[in-house]
N, C-alpha and C. Protein backbone atom coordinates (compact mmCIF):
# COMPACT_ATOMS: atom_id res chain seq x y z
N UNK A 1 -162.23 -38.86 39.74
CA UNK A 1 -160.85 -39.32 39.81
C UNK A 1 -159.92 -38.11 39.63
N UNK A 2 -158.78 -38.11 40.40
CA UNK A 2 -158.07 -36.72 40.52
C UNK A 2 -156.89 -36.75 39.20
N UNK A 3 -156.90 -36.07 38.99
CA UNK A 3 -155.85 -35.74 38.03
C UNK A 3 -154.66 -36.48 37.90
N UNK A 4 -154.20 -36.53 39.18
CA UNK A 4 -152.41 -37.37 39.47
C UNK A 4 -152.99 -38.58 39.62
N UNK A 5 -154.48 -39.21 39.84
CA UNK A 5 -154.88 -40.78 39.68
C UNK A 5 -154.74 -41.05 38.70
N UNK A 6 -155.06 -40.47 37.47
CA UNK A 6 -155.31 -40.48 36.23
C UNK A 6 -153.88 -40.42 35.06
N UNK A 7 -152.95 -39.48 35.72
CA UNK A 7 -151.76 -39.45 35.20
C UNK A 7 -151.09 -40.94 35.52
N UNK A 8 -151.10 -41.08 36.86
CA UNK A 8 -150.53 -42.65 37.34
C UNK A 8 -151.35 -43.50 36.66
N UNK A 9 -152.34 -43.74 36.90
CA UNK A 9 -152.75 -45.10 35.64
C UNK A 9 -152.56 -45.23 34.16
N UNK A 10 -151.96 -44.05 33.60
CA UNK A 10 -151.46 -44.13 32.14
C UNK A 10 -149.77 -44.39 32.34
N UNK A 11 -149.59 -44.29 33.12
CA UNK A 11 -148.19 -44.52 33.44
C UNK A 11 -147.63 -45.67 33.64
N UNK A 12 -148.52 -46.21 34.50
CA UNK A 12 -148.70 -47.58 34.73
C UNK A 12 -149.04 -48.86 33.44
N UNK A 13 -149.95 -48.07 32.70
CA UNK A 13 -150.39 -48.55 31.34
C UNK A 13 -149.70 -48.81 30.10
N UNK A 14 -149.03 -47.57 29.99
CA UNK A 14 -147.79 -47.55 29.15
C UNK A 14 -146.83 -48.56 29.33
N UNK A 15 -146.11 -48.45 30.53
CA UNK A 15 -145.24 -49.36 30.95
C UNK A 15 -145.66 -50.71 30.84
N UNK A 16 -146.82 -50.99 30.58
CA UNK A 16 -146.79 -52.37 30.57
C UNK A 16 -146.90 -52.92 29.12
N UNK A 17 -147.59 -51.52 28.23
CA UNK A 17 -147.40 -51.89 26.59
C UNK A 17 -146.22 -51.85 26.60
N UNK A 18 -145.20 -51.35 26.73
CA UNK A 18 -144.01 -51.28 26.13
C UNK A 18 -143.11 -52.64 26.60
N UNK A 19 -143.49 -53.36 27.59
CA UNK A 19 -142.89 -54.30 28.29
C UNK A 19 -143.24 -55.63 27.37
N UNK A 20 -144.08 -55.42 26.75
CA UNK A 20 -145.34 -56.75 25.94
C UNK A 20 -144.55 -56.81 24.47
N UNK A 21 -143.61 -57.68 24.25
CA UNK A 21 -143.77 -57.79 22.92
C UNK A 21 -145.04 -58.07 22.08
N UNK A 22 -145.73 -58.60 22.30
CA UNK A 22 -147.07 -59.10 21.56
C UNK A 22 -147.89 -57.04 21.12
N UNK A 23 -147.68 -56.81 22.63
CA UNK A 23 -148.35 -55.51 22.08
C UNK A 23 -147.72 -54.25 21.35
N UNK A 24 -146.30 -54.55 20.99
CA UNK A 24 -145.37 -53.71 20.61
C UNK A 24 -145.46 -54.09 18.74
N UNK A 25 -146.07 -55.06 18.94
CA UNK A 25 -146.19 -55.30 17.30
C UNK A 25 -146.98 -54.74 16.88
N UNK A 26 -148.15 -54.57 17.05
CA UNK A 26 -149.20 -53.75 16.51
C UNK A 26 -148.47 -52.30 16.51
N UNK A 27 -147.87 -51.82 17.37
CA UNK A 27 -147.36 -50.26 17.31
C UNK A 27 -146.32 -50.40 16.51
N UNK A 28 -145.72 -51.27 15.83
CA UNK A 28 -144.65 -51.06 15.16
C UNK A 28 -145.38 -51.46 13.69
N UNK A 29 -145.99 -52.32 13.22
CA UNK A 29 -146.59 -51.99 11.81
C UNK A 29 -147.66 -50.40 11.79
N UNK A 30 -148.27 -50.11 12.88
CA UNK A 30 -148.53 -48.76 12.44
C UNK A 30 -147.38 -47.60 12.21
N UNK A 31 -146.13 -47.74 12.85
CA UNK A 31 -144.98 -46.78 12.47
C UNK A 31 -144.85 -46.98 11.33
N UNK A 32 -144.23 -48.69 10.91
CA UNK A 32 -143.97 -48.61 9.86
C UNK A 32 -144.91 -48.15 8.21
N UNK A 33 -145.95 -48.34 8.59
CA UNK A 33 -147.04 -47.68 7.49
C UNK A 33 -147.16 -46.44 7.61
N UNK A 34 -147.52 -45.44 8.39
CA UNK A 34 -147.07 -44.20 8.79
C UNK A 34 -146.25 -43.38 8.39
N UNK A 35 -144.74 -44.14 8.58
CA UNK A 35 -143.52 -43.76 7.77
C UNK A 35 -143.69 -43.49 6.46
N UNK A 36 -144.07 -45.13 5.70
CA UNK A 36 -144.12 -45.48 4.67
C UNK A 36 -144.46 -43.94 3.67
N UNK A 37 -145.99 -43.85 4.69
CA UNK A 37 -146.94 -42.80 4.26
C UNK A 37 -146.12 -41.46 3.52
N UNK A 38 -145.79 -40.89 4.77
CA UNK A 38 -144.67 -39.76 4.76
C UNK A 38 -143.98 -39.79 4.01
N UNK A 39 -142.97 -40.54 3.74
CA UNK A 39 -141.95 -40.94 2.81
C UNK A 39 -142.16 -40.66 1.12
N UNK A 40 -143.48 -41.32 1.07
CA UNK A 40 -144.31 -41.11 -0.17
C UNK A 40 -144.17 -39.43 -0.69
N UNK A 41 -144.76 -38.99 0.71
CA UNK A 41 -145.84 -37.24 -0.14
C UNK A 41 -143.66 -36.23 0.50
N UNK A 42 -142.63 -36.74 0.66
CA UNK A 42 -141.55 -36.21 0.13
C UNK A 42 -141.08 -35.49 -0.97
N UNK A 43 -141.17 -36.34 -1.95
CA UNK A 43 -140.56 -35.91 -3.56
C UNK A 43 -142.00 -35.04 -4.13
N UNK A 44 -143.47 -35.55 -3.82
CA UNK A 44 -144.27 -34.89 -4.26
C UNK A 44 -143.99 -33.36 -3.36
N UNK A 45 -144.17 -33.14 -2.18
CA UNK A 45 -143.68 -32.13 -1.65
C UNK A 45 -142.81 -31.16 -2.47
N UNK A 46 -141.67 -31.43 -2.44
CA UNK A 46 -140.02 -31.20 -2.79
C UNK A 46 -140.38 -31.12 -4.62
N UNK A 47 -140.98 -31.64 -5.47
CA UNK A 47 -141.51 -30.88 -6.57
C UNK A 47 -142.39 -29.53 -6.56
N UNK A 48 -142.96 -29.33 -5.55
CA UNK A 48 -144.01 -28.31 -5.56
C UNK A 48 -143.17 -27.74 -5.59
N UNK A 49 -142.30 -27.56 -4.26
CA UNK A 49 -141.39 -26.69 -3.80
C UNK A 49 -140.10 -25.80 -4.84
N UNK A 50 -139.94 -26.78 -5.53
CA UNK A 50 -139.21 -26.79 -6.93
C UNK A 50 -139.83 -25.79 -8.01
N UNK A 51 -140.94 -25.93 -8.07
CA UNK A 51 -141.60 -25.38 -8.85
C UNK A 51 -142.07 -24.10 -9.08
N UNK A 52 -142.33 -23.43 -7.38
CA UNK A 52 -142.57 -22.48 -6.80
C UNK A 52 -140.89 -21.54 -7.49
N UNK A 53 -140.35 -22.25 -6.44
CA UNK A 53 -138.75 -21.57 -6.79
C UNK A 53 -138.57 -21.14 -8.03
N UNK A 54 -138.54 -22.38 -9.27
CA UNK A 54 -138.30 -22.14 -10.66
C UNK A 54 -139.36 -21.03 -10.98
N UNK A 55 -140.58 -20.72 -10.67
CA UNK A 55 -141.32 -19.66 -11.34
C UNK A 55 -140.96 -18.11 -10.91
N UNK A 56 -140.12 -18.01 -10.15
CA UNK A 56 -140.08 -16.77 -9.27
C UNK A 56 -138.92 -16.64 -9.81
């Protein structure tokens, strides 16, 4: 299968997840946990960072 077959059938693919509410839900509780995630290791971050600074 050629390359530009292969690009067009994800193209095609996409467009139709994104068209699907049903399948847009599953991608939106993984953002939102994801986020969540991130959000978390912030302040732990931003203390290290703090810390570094204050010793120097």
């Amino acid at each position: 299968m050629p390359l530009s077959d292969m690009l067009l059938n994800s193209v095609v693919l996409m467009h139709g997840v994104w068209n699907s509410p049903i399948a847009l839900i599953p991608i939106a509780i993984a953002a939102i946990y994801f986020g969540w995630r991130i959000v978390e290791f912030i302040p732990f971050t931003r203390r290290i960072i703090e810390r570094r600074e204050g010793g120097n």
